[in-house]
N, C-alpha and C. Protein backbone atom coordinates (compact mmCIF):
# COMPACT_ATOMS: atom_id res chain seq x y z
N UNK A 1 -158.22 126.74 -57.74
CA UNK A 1 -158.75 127.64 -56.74
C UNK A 1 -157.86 127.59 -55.51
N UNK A 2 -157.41 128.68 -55.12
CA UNK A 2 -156.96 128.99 -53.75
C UNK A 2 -157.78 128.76 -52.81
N UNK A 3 -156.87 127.84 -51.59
CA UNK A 3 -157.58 127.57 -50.35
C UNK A 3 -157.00 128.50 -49.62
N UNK A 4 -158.05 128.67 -48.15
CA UNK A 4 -157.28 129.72 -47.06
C UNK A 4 -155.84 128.89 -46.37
N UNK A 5 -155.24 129.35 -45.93
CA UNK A 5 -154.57 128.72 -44.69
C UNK A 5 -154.87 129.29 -43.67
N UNK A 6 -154.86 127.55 -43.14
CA UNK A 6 -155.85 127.50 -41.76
C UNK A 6 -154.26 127.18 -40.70
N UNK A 7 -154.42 128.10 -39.49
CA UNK A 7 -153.52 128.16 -38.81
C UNK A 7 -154.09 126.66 -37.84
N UNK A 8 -153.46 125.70 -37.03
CA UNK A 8 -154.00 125.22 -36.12
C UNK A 8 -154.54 125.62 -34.64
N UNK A 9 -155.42 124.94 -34.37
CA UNK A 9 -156.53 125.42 -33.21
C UNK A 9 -155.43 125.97 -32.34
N UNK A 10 -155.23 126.93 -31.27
CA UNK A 10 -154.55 127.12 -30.43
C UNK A 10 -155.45 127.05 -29.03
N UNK A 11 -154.85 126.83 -27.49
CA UNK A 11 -155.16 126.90 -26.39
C UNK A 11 -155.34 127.85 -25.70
N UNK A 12 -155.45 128.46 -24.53
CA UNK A 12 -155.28 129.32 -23.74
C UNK A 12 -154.63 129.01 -22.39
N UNK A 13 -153.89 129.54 -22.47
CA UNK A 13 -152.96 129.07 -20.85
C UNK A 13 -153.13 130.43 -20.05
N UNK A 14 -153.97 130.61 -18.70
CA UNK A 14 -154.01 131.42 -18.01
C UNK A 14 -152.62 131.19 -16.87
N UNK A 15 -151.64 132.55 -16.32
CA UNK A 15 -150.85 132.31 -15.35
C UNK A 15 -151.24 133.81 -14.95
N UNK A 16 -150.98 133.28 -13.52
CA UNK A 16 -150.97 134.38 -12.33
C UNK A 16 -149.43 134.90 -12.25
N UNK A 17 -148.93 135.86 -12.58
CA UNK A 17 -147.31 136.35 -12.53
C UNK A 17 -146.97 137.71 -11.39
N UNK A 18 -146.12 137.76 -10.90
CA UNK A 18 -145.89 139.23 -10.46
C UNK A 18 -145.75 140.59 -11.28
N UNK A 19 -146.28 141.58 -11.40
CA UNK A 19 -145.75 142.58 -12.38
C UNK A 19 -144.32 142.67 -12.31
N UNK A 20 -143.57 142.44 -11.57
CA UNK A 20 -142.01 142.59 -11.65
C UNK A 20 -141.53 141.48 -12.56
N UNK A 21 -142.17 140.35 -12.78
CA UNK A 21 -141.82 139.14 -13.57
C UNK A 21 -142.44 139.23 -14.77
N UNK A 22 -143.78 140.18 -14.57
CA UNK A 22 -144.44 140.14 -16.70
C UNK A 22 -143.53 140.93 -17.02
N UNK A 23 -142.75 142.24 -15.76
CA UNK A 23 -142.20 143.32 -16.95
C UNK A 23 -140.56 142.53 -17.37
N UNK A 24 -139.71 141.65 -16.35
CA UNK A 24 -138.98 141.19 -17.04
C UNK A 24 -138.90 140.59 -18.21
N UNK A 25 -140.47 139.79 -18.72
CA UNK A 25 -140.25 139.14 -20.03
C UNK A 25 -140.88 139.87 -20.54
N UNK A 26 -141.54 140.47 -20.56
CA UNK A 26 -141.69 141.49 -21.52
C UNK A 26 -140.24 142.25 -21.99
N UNK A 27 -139.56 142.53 -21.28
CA UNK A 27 -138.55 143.37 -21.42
C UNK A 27 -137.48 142.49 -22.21
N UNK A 28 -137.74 140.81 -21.77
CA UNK A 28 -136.49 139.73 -22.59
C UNK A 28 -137.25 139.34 -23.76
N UNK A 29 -138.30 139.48 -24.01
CA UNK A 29 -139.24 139.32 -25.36
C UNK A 29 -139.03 140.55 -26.13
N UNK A 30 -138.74 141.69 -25.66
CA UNK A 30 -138.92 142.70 -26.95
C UNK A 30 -137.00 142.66 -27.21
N UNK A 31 -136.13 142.42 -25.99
CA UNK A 31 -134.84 142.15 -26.76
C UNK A 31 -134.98 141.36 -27.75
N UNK A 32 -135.45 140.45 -27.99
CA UNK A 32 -135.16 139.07 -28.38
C UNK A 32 -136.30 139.45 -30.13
N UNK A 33 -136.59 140.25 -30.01
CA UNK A 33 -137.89 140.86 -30.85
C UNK A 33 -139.10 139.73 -31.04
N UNK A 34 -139.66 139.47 -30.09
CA UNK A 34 -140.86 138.72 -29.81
C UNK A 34 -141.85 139.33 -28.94
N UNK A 35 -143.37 138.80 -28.89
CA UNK A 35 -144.19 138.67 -28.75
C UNK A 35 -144.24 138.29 -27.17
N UNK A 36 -144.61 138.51 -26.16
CA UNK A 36 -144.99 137.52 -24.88
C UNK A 36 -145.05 136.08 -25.00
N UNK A 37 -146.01 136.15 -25.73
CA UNK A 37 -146.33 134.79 -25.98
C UNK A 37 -145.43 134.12 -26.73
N UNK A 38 -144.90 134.24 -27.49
CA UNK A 38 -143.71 133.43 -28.58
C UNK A 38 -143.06 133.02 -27.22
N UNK A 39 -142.24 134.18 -27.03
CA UNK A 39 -141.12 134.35 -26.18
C UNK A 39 -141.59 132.66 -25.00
N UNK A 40 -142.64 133.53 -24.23
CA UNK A 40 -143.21 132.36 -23.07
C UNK A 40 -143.03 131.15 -23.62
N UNK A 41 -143.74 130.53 -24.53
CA UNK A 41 -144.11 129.50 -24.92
C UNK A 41 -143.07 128.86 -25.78
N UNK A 42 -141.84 129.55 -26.24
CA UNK A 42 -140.68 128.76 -26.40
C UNK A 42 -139.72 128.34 -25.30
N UNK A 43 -139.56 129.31 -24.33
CA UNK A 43 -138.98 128.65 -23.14
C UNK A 43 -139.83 127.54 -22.17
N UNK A 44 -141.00 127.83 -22.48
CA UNK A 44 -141.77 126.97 -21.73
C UNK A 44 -141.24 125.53 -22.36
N UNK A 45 -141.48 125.97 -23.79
CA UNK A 45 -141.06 124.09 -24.71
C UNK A 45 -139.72 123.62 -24.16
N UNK A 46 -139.12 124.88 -24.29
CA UNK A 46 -137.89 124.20 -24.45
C UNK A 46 -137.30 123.42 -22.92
N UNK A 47 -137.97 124.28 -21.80
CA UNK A 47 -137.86 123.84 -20.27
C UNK A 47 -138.32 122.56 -20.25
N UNK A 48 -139.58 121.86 -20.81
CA UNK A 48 -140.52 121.09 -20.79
C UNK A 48 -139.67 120.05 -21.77
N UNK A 49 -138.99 120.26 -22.87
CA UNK A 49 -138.09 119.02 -23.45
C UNK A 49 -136.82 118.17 -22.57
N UNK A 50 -136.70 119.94 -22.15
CA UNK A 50 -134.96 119.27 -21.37
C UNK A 50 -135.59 118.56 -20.35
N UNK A 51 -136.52 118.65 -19.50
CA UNK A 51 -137.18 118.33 -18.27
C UNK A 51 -137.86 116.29 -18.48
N UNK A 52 -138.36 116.45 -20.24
CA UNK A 52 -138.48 114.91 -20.23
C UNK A 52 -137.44 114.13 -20.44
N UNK A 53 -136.53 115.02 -21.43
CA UNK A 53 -135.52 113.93 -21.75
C UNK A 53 -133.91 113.75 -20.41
N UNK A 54 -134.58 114.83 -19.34
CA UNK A 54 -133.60 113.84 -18.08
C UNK A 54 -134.40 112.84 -17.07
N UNK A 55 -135.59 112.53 -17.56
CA UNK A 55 -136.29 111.68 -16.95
C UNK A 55 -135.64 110.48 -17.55
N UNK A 56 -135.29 110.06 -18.99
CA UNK A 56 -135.27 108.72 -19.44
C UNK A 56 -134.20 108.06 -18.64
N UNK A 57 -134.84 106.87 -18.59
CA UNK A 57 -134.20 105.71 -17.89
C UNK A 57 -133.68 104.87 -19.09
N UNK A 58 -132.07 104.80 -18.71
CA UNK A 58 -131.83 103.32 -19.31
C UNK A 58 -131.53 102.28 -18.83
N UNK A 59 -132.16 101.43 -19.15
CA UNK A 59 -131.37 100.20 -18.38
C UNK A 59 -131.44 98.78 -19.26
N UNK A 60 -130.02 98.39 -18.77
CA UNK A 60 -128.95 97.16 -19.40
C UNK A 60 -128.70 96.11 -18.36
N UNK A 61 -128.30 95.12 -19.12
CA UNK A 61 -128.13 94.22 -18.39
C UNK A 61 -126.95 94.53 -17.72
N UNK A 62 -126.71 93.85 -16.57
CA UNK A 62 -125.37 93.97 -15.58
C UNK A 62 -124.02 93.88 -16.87
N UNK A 63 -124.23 92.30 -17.37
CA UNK A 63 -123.17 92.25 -18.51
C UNK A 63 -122.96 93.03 -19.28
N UNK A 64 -124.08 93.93 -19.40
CA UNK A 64 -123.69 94.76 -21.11
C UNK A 64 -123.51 96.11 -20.74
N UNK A 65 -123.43 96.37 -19.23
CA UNK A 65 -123.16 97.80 -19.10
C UNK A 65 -122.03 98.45 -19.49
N UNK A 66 -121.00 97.25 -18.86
CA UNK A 66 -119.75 97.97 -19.33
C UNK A 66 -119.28 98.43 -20.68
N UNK A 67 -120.06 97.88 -21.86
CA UNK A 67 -120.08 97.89 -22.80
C UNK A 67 -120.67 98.84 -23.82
N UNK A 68 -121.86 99.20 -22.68
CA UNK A 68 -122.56 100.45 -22.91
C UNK A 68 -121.86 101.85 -22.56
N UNK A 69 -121.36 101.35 -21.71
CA UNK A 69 -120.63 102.49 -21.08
C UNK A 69 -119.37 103.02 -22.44
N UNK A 70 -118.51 102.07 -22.14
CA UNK A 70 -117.89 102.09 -23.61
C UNK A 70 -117.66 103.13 -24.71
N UNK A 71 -119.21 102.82 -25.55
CA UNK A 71 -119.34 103.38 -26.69
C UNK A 71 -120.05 104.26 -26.32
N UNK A 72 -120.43 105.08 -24.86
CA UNK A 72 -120.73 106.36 -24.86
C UNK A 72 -119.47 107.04 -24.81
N UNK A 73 -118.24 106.69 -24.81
CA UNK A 73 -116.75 107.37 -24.63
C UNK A 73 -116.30 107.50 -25.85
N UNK A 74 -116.90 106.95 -27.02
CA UNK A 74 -116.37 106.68 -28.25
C UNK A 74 -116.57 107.95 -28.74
N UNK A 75 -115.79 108.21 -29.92
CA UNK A 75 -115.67 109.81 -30.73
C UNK A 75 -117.12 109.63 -31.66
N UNK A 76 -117.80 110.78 -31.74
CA UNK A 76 -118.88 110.79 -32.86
C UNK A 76 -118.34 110.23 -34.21
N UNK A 77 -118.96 109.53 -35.21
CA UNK A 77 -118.64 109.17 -36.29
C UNK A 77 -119.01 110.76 -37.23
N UNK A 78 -117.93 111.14 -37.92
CA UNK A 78 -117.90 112.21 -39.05
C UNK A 78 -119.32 112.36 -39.60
């Protein structure tokens, strides 16, 4: 027997925008051939990834920095 597929629960995100700013993405959503919402909510992710991953902190010991430092200069392995 066939089951349905069940999409997962989704949210609602209310924003207050200027009409000069819905009609720009509207206007970069139908280039792009999307939806408002697609469109929104992938730049939103994608703003929201780059945004955590320049938060990370690393930190090394005094001794092992230079070392760290190093093998961030090194060529990618093939």
């Amino acid at each position: 027997m066939l089951r349905p597929v069940i999409s997962p629960k989704r949210e609602t995100l209310h924003l207050r925008i200027k009409p000069a700013e819905r009609d720009l993405i509207d206007r970069a959503a139908k280039a792009k051939g999307k939806n408002r919402t697609d469109f929104v909510l992938e730049a939103a992710r994608a703003a929201a990834e780059q945004a955590l991953i320049e938060q990370r902190i690393i930190m090394a010991d005094p001794d092992a920095w230079p070392g760290f430092l190093a093998r961030l200069n090194l060529a990618p392995a093939p």
